[in-house]
Protein backbone atom coordinates (compact mmCIF):
# COMPACT_ATOMS: atom_id res chain seq x y z
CA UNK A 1 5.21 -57.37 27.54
CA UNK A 2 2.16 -59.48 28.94
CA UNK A 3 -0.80 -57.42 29.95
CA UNK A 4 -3.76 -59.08 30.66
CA UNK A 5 -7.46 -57.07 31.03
CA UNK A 6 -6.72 -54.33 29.47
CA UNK A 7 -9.49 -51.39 29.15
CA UNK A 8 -9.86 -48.13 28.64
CA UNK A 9 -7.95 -46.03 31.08
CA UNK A 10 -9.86 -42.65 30.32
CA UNK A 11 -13.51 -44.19 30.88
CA UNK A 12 -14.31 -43.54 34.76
CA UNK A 13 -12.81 -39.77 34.59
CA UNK A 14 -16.52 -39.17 34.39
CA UNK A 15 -17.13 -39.45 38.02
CA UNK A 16 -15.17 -36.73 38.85
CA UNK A 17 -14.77 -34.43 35.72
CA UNK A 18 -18.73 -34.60 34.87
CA UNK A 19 -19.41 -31.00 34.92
CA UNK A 20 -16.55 -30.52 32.68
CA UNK A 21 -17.93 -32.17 29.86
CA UNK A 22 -21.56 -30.93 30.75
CA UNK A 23 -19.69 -27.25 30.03
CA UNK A 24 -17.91 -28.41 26.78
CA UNK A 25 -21.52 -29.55 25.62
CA UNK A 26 -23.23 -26.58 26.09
CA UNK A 27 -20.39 -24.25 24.94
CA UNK A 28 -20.98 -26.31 21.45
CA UNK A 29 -24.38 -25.83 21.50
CA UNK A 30 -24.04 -21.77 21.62
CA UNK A 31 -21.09 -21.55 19.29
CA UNK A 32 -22.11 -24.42 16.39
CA UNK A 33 -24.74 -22.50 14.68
CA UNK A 34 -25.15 -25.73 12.77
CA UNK A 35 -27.47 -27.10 16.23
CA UNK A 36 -29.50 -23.59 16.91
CA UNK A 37 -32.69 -25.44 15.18
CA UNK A 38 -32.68 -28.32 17.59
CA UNK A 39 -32.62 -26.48 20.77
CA UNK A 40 -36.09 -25.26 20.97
CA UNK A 41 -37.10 -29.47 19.65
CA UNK A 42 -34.99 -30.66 22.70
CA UNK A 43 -37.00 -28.20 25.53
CA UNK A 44 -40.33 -29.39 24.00
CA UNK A 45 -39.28 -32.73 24.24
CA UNK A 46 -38.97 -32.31 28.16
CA UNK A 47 -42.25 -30.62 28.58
CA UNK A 48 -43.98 -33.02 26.62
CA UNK A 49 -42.59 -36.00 29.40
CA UNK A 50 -43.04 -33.42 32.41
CA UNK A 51 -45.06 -34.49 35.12
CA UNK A 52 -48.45 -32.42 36.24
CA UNK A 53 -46.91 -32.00 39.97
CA UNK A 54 -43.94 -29.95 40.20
CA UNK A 55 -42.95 -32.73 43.06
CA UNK A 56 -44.26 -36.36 41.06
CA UNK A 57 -40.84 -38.04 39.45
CA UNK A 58 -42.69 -39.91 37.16
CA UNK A 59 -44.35 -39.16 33.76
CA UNK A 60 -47.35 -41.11 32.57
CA UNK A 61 -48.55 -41.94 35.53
CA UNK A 62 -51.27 -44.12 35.87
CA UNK A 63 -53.41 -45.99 38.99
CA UNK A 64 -55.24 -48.70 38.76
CA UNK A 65 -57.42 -50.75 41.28
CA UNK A 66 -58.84 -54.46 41.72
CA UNK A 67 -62.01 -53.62 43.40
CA UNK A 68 -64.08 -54.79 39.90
CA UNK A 69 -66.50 -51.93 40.60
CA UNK A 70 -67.90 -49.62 37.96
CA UNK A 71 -70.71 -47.22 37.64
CA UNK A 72 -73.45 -49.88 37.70
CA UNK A 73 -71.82 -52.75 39.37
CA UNK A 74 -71.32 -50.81 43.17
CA UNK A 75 -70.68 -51.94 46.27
CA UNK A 76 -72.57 -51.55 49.28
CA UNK A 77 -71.50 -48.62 51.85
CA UNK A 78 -71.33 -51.03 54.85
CA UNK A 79 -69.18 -53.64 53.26
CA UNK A 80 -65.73 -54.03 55.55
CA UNK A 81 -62.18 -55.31 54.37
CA UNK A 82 -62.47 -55.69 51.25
CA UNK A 83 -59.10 -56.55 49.63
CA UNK A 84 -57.77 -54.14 46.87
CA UNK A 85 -54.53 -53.85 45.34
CA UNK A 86 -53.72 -50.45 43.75
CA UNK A 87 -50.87 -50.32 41.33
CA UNK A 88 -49.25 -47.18 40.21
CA UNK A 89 -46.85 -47.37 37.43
CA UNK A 90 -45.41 -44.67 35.25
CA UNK A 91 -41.90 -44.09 33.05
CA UNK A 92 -39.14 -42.02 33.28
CA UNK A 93 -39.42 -38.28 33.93
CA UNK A 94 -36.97 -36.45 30.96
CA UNK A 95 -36.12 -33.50 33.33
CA UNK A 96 -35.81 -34.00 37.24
CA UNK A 97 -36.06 -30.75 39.05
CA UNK A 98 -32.80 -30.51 40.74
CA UNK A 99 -34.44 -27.82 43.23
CA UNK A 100 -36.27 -30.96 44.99
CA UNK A 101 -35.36 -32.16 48.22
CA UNK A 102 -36.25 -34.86 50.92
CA UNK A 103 -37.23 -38.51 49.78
CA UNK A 104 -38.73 -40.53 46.99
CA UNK A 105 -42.34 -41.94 48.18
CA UNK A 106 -44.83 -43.88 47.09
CA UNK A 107 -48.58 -42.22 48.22
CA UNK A 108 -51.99 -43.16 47.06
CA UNK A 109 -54.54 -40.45 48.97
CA UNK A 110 -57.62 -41.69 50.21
CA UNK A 111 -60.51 -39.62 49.38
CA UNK A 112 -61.94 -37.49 52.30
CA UNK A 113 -65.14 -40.11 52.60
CA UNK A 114 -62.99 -42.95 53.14
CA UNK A 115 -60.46 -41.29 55.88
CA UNK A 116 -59.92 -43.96 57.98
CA UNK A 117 -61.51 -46.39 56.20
CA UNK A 118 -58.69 -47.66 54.22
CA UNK A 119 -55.78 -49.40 55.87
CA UNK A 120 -52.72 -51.46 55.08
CA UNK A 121 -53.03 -54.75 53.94
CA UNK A 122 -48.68 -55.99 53.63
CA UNK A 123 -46.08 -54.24 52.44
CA UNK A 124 -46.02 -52.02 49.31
CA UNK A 125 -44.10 -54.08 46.06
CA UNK A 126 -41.84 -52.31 43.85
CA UNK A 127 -39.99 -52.69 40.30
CA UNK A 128 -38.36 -50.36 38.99
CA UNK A 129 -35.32 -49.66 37.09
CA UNK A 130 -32.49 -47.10 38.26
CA UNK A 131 -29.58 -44.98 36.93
CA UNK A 132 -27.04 -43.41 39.53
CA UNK A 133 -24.81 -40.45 39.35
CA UNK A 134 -22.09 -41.25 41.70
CA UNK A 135 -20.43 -37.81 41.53
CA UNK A 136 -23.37 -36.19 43.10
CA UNK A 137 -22.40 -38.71 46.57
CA UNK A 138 -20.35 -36.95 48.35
CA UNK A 139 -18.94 -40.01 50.03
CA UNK A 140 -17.91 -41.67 47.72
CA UNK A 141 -15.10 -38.32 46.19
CA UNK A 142 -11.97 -39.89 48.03
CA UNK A 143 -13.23 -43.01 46.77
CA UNK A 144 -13.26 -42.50 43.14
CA UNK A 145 -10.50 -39.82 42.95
CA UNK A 146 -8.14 -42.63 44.13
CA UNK A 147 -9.45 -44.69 41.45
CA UNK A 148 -9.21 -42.34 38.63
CA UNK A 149 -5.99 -42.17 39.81
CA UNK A 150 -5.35 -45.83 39.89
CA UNK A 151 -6.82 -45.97 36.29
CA UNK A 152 -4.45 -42.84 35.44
CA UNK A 153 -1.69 -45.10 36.56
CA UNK A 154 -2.07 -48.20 34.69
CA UNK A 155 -2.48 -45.87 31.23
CA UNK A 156 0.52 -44.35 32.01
CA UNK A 157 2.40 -48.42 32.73
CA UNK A 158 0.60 -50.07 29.55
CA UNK A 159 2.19 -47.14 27.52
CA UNK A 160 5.04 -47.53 29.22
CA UNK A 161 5.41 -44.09 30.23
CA UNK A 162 6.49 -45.62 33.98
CA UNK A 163 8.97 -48.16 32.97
CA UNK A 164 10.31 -50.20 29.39
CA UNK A 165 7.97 -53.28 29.51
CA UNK A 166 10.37 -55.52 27.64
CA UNK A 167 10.21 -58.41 30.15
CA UNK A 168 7.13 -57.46 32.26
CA UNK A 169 3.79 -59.63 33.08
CA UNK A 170 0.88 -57.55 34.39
CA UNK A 171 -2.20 -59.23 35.42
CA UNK A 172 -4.81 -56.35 35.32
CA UNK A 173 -8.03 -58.98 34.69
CA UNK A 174 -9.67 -58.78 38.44
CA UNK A 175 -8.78 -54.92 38.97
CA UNK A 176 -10.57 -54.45 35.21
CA UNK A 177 -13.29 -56.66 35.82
CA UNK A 178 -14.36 -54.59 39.31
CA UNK A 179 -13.74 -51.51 37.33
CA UNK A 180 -16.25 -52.44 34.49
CA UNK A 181 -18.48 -53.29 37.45
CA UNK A 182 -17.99 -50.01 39.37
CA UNK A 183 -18.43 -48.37 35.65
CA UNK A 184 -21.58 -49.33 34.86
CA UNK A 185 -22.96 -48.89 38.29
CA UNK A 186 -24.18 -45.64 37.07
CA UNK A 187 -27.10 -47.70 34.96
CA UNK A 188 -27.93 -50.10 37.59
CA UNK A 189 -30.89 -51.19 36.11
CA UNK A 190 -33.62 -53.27 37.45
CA UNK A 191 -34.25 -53.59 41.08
CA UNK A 192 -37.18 -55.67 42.90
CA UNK A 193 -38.03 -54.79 46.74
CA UNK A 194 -41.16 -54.77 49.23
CA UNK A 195 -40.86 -51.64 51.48
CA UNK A 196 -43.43 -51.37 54.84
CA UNK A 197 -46.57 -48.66 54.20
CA UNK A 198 -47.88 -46.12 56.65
CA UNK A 199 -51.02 -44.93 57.24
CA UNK A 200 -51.52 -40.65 57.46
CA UNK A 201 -52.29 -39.50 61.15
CA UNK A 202 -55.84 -38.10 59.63
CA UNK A 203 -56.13 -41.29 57.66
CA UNK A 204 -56.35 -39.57 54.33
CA UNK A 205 -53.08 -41.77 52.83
CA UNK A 206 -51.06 -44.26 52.72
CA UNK A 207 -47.36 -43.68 51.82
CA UNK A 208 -43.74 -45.46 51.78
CA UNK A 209 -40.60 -44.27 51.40
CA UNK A 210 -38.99 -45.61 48.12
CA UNK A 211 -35.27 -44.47 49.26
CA UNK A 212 -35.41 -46.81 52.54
CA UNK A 213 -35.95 -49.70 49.53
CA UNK A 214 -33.49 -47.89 46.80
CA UNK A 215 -30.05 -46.97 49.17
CA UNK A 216 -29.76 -50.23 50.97
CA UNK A 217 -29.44 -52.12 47.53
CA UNK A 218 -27.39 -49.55 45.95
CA UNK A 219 -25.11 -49.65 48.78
CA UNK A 220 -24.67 -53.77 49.40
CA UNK A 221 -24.09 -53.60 45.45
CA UNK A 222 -21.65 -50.77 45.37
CA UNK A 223 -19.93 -51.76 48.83
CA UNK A 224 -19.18 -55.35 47.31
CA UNK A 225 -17.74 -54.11 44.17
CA UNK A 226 -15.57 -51.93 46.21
CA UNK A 227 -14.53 -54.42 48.76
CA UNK A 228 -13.14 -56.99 45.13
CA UNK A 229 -11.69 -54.18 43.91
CA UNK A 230 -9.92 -53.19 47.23
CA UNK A 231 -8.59 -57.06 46.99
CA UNK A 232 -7.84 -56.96 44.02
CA UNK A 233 -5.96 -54.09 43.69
CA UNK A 234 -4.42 -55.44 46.58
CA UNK A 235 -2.79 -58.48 45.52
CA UNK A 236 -1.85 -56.12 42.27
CA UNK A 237 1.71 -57.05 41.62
CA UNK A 238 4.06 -56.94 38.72
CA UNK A 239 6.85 -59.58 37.93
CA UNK A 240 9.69 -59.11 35.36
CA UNK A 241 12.09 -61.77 33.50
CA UNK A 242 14.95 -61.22 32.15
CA UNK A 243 17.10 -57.72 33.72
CA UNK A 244 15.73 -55.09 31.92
CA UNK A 245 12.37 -56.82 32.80
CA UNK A 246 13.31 -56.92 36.76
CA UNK A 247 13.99 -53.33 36.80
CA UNK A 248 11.40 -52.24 35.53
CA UNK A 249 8.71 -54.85 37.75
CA UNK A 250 10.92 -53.20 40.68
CA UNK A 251 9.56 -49.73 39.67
CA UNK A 252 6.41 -50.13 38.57
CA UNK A 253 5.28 -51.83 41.61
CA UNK A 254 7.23 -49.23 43.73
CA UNK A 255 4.68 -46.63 41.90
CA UNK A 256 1.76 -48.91 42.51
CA UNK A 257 2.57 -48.90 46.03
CA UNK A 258 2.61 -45.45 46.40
CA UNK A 259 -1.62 -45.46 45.27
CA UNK A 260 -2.48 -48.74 46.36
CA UNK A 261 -2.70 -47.80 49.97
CA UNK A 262 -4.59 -44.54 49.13
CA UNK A 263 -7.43 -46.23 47.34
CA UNK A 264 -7.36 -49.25 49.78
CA UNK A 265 -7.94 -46.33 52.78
CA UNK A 266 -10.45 -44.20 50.96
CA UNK A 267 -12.45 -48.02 50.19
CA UNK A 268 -12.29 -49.49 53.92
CA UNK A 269 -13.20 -45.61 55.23
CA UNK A 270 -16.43 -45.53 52.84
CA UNK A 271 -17.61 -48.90 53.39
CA UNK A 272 -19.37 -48.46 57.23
CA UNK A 273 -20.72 -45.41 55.23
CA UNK A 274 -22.44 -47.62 52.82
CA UNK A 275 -23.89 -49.86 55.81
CA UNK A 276 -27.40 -49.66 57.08
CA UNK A 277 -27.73 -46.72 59.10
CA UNK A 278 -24.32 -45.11 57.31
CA UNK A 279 -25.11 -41.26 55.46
CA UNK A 280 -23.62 -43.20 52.04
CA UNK A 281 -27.05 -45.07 52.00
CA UNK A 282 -29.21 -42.26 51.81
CA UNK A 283 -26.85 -40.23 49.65
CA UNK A 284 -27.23 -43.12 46.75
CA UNK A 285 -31.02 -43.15 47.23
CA UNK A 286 -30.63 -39.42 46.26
CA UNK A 287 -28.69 -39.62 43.78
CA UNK A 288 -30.76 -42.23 42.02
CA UNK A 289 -33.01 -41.56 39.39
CA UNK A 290 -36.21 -43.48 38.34
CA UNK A 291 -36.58 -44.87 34.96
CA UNK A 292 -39.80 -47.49 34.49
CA UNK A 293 -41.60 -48.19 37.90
CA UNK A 294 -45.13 -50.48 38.90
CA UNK A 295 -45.79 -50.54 42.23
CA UNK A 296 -48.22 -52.15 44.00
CA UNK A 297 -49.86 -51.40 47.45
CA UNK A 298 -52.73 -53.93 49.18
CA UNK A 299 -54.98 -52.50 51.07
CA UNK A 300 -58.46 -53.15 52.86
CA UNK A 301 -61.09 -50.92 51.91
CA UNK A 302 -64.33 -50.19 54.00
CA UNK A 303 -67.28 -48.34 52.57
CA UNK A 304 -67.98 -45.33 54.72
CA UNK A 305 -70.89 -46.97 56.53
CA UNK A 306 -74.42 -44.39 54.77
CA UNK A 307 -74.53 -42.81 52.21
CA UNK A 308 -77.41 -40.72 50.66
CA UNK A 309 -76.49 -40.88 47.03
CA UNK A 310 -73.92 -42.83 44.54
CA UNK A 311 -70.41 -42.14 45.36
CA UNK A 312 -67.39 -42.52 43.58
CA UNK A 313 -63.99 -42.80 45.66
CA UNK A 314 -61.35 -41.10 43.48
CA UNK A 315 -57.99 -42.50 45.05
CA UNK A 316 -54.56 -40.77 43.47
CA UNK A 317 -51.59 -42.49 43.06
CA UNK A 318 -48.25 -40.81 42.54
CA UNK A 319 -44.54 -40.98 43.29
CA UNK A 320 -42.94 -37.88 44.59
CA UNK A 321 -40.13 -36.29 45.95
CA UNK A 322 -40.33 -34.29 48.85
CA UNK A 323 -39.65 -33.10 52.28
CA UNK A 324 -43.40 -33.28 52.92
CA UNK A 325 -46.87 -35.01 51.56
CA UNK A 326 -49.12 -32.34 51.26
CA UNK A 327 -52.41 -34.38 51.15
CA UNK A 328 -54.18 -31.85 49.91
CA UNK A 329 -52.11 -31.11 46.61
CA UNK A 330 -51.58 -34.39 45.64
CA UNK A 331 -55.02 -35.14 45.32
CA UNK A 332 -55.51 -33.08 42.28
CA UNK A 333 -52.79 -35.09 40.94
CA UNK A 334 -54.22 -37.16 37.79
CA UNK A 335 -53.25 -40.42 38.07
CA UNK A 336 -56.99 -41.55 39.69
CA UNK A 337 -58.41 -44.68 40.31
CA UNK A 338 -62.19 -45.37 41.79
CA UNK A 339 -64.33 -47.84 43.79
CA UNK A 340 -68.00 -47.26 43.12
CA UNK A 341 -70.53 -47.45 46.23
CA UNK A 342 -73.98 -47.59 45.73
CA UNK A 343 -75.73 -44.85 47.89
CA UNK A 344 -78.02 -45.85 50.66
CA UNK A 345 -81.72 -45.86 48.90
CA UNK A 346 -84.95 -48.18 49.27
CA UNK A 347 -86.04 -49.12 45.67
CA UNK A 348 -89.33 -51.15 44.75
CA UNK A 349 -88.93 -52.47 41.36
CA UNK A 350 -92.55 -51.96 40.44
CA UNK A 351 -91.43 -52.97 37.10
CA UNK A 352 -92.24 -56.79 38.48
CA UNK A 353 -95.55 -56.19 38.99
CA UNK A 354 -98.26 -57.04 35.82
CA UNK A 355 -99.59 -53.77 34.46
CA UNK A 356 -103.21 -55.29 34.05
CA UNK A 357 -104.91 -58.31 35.13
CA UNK A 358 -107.91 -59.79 32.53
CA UNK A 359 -110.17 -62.58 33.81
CA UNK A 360 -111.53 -63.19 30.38
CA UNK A 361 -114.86 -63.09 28.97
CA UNK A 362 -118.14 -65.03 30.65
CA UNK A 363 -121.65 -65.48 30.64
CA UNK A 364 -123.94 -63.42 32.73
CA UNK A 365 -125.43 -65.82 35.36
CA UNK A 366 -126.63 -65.09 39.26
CA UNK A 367 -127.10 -68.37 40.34
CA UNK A 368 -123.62 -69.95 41.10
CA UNK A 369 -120.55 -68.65 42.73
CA UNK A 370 -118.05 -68.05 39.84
CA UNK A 371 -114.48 -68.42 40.79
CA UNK A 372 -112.20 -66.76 37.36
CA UNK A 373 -108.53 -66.65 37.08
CA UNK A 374 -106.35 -63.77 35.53
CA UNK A 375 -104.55 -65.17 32.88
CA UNK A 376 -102.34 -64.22 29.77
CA UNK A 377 -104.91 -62.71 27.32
CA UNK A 378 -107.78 -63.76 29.43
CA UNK A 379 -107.90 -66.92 27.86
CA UNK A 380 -108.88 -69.98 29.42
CA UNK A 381 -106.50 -72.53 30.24
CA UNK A 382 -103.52 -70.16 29.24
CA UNK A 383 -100.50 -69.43 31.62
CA UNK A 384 -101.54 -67.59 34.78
CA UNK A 385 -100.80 -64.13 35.47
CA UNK A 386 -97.94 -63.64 38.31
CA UNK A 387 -96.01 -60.78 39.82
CA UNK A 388 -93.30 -60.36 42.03
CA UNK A 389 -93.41 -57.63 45.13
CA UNK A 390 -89.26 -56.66 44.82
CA UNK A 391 -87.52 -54.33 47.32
CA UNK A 392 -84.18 -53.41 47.48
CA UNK A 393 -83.26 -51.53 51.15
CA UNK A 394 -79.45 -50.62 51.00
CA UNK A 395 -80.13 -48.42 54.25
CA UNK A 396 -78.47 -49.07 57.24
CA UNK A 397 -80.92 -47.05 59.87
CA UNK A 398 -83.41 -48.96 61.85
CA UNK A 399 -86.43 -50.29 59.40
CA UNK A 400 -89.95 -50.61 60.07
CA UNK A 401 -91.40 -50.26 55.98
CA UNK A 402 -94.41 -52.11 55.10
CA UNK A 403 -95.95 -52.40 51.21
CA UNK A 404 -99.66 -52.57 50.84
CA UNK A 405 -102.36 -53.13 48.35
CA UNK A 406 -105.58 -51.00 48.34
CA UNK A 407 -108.44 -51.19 45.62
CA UNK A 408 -109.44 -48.15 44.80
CA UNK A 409 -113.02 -48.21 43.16
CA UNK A 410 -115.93 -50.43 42.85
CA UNK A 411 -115.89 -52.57 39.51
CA UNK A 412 -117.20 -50.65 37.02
CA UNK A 413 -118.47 -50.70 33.15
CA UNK A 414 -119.97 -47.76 31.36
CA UNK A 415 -123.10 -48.34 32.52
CA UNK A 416 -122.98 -50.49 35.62
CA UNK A 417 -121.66 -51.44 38.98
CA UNK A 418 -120.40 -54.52 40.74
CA UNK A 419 -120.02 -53.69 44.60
CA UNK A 420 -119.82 -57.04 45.88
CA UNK A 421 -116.53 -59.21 43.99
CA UNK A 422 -113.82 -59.61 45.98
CA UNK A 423 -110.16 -59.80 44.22
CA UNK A 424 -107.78 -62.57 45.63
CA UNK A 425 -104.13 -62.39 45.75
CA UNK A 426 -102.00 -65.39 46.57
CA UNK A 427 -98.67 -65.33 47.70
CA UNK A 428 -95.99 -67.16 46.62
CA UNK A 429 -92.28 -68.11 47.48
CA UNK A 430 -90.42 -65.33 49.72
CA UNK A 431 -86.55 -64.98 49.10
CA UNK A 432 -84.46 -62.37 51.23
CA UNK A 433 -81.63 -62.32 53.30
CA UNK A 434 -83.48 -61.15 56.37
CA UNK A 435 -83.99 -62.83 59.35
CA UNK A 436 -86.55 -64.73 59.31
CA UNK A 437 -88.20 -62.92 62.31
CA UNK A 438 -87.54 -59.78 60.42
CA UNK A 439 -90.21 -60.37 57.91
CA UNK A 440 -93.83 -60.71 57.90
CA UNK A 441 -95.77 -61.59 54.08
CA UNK A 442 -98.61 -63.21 52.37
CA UNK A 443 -96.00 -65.95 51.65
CA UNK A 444 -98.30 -69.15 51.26
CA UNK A 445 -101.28 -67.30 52.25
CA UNK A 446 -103.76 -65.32 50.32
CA UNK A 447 -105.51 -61.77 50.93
CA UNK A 448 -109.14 -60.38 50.01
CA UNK A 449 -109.38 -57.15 48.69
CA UNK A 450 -113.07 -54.79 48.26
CA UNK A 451 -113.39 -51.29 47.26
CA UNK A 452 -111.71 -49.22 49.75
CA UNK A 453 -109.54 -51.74 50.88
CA UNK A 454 -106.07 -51.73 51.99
CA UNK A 455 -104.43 -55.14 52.75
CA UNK A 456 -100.55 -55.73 53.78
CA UNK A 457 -98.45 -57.85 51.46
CA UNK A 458 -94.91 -57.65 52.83
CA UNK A 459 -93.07 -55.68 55.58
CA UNK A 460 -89.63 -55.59 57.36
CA UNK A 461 -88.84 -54.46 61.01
CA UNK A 462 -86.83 -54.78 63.78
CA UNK A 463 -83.04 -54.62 62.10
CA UNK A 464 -80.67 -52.38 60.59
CA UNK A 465 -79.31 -53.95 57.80
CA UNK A 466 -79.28 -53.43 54.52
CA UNK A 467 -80.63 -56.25 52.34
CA UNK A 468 -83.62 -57.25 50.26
CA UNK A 469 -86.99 -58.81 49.37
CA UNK A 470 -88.70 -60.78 46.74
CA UNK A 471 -92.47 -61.99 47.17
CA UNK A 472 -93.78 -63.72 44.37
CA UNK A 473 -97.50 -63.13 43.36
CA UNK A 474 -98.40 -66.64 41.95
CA UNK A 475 -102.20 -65.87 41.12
CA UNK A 476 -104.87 -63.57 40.98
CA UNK A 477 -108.35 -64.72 40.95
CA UNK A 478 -111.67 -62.79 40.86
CA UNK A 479 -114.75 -64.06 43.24
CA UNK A 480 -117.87 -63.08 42.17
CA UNK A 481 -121.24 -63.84 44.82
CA UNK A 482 -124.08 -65.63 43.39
CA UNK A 483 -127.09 -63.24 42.59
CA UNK A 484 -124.64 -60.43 41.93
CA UNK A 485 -126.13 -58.05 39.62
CA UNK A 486 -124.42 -57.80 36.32
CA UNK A 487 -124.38 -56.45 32.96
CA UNK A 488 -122.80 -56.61 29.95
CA UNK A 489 -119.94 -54.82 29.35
CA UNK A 490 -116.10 -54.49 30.40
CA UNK A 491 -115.77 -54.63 34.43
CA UNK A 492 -112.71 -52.46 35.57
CA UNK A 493 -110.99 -51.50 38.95
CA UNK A 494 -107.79 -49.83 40.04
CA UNK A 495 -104.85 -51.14 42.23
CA UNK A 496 -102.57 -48.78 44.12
CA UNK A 497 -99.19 -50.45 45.57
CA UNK A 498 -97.80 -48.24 48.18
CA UNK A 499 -94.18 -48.48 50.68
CA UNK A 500 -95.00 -46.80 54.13
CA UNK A 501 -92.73 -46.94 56.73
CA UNK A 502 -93.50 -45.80 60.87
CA UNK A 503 -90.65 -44.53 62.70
């Protein structure tokens, strides 16, 4: 006898005779009192893996973003486009329900203050890794009962049940090989694919259908191990030496003609079924199961244009089965990911201002002008005192602020008054990302201030955009009239900074 390929004849009864064994199982399980201890192990085991959405097909699941915001690194509310990728990745789910229906998707839900505001930037990516059960496609039942009983066949002619095989060659390696391959279809394994993303009518998610992705590479896979196998069991063909050998070659291959033509019919009949468009497409994408799946989906995010306060955009990502996306549920789903905004506010950092200014310690004369510089300590010749006038304005209405300085008080001592020195300010270098015709300051210039005076340091008008403002304050000086009265003691005054804005 020469057989070549030979294999396990018994091994794809599975497709058909699944629920068989499934019973056999179970009756064990109640009879063997030996596993009673294991069976309430095994259920926890599920709900420990179960997903928090009766419809998500993942466990684990976790989303992610690329925006590189956090709680105090935010972005603006106006910003526009900005590229994020979201990836959603999770592992395999222990217990499917088998009560779900419709489609595997992909959704990440936009949170209600971005509707709109988040669109489709390319087409979704996917990885993930599959398993199959073929008996639950119901196209495929002709299919694989003629090949169980193809495989029934050559067990029964390698035993020899069908004929002696003194004398007989039988080439089984290409019907074998297509056999392994149609065998461990079930565990497909990894699969790689973009799939196109849609935007929700109400713009409150995006979402793609995994099973448009899944069934057409399930189905070019499966169709081309059907269509070898079809050729191969084609050109199937026994030859004998010898008479007892040519007998029997005569009636084995008069038994392997009467199947060959029934799985050959059952494999061209199924295969514009497993074509794009054909019901065998979708039926594999159902019948799939998940195992270990990252997808990504690019997007463009705008902020929402004002906001009052902070915000922090919770996006969900899941993967679901399901005859419908209800927004609304899947948002309370866990797998969250967030882009920080900063809320539309006008800050001045007051912080960059100096808390005192001390013009050191003189002489009491009334003859000369005196001229004296606030500096560090109040000593002579030491580093002058500077400031910085700082405003942030992250508002996008209409802007007409200004920020003035008022003395309030003549200088005073315990026992004394000084009505006539005037304080000097000098501006320094402006930075902002205004318009120059936007902005009016002491930039370069300097301002006199008396007791009961109010004098404008920096203002903003005429725009709408959100930016900022830095004046530096690059000395303070102290001018003191000749024949001013003084006496000794410690001179003080107060400064009030103050942000007004006209509508």
């Amino acid at each position: 006898m020469g057989v070549k390929g030979g294999r396990n004849p018994k091994k794809l009864k599975r497709f058909l005779r699944k629920d068989f064994f499934v019973c056999y199982f179970v009756f064990n399980l109640i009879v063997a009192g030996a596993f009673t201890g294991v069976i309430p192990l095994f259920f926890h085991s599920e709900e420990a893996s179960a997903a928090v959405l009766d419809v998500e097909i993942l466990s684990n699941l976790q989303t992610v973003n690329n925006s590189n915001t956090t709680t105090s690194q935010r972005w603006q509310p106006t910003v526009v486009n900005q590229p994020v990728n979201f990836t959603i990745s999770g592992a395999a789910l222990a217990n499917v329900s088998a009560n779900l229906v419709g489609k595997k998707y992909g959704v990440l839900v936009i949170p209600p203050e971005l509707a709109n505001k988040v669109s489709r930037n390319g087409n979704a990516q996917v990885h993930t890794n599959l398993t199959v059960d073929l008996s639950k496609v119901g196209v495929l039942t002709a299919t694989l009962s003629a090949v169980n009983s193809l495989v029934d066949l050559i067990d029964r002619i390698e035993r020899g049940v069908v004929a002696d095989l003194t004398g007989v060659t039988l080439n089984l390696g290409e019907v074998n090989k297509q056999l392994d391959l149609l065998d461990a279809f079930e565990n497909f394994g990894a699969a790689d694919f973009q799939q196109s993303m849609t935007l929700s009518a109400d713009g409150r998610a995006i979402y793609f259908s995994l099973d448009d992705g899944i069934g057409p590479i399930l189905a070019q896979n499966l169709s081309t191990i059907l269509t070898n196998l079809s050729n191969a069991v084609s050109a199937l063909q026994v030859t004998g030496t010898g008479l007892i050998g040519s007998v029997s070659a005569v009636t084995i291959n008069a038994a392997l003609a009467l199947l060959k033509p029934t799985l050959v019919n059952a494999i061209t009949a199924v295969k514009p079924l497993l074509a794009i468009g054909g019901s065998g497409v979708q039926q594999l994408a159902d019948a799939s199961v998940l195992g270990s799946t990252t997808i990504q989906m690019p997007t463009l995010v705008s902020g929402p244009g004002s906001l009052a306060s902070n915000l922090d955009a919770k996006f969900v990502g899941t993967v679901i089965k399901s005859a419908i996306i209800d927004i609304d549920l899947l948002s309370t789903a866990n797998a969250a990911s967030y882009i920080y905004f900063a809320g539309q506010t006008m800050v001045f950092d007051q912080t960059q201002l100096p808390s005192s200014l001390n013009f050191g310690t003189h002489p009491i004369q009334t003859k000369l002008d005196e001229l004296f510089t606030a500096t560090q300590g109040g000593v002579s010749g030491a580093q002058n005192t500077t400031g910085t006038v700082s405003i942030l304005d992250s508002r996008s209405t209409s802007k007409n602020w200004q920020v003035k300085v008022s003395q309030v008080g003549q200088w005073t001592n315990d026992e004394a008054v000084m009505s006539t020195p005037a304080l000097k300010i000098y501006g320094g270098i402006l930075t902002t990302n205004y318009a120059a015709a936007n902005v009016r300051s002491i930039s370069n210039a300097s301002i006199d201030l008396y007791d009961g005076s109010q004098q404008e340091v920096l203002a903003v008008s005429g725009t709408t955009a959100s930016g900022s403002v830095s004046l530096g304050l690059s000395k303070f000086e102290m001018f003191v009239p000749k024949n001013t009265r003084k006496q000794l003691g410690q001179y003080q005054t107060k400064l009030v900074w103050t942000v007004t804005e006209s509508p």
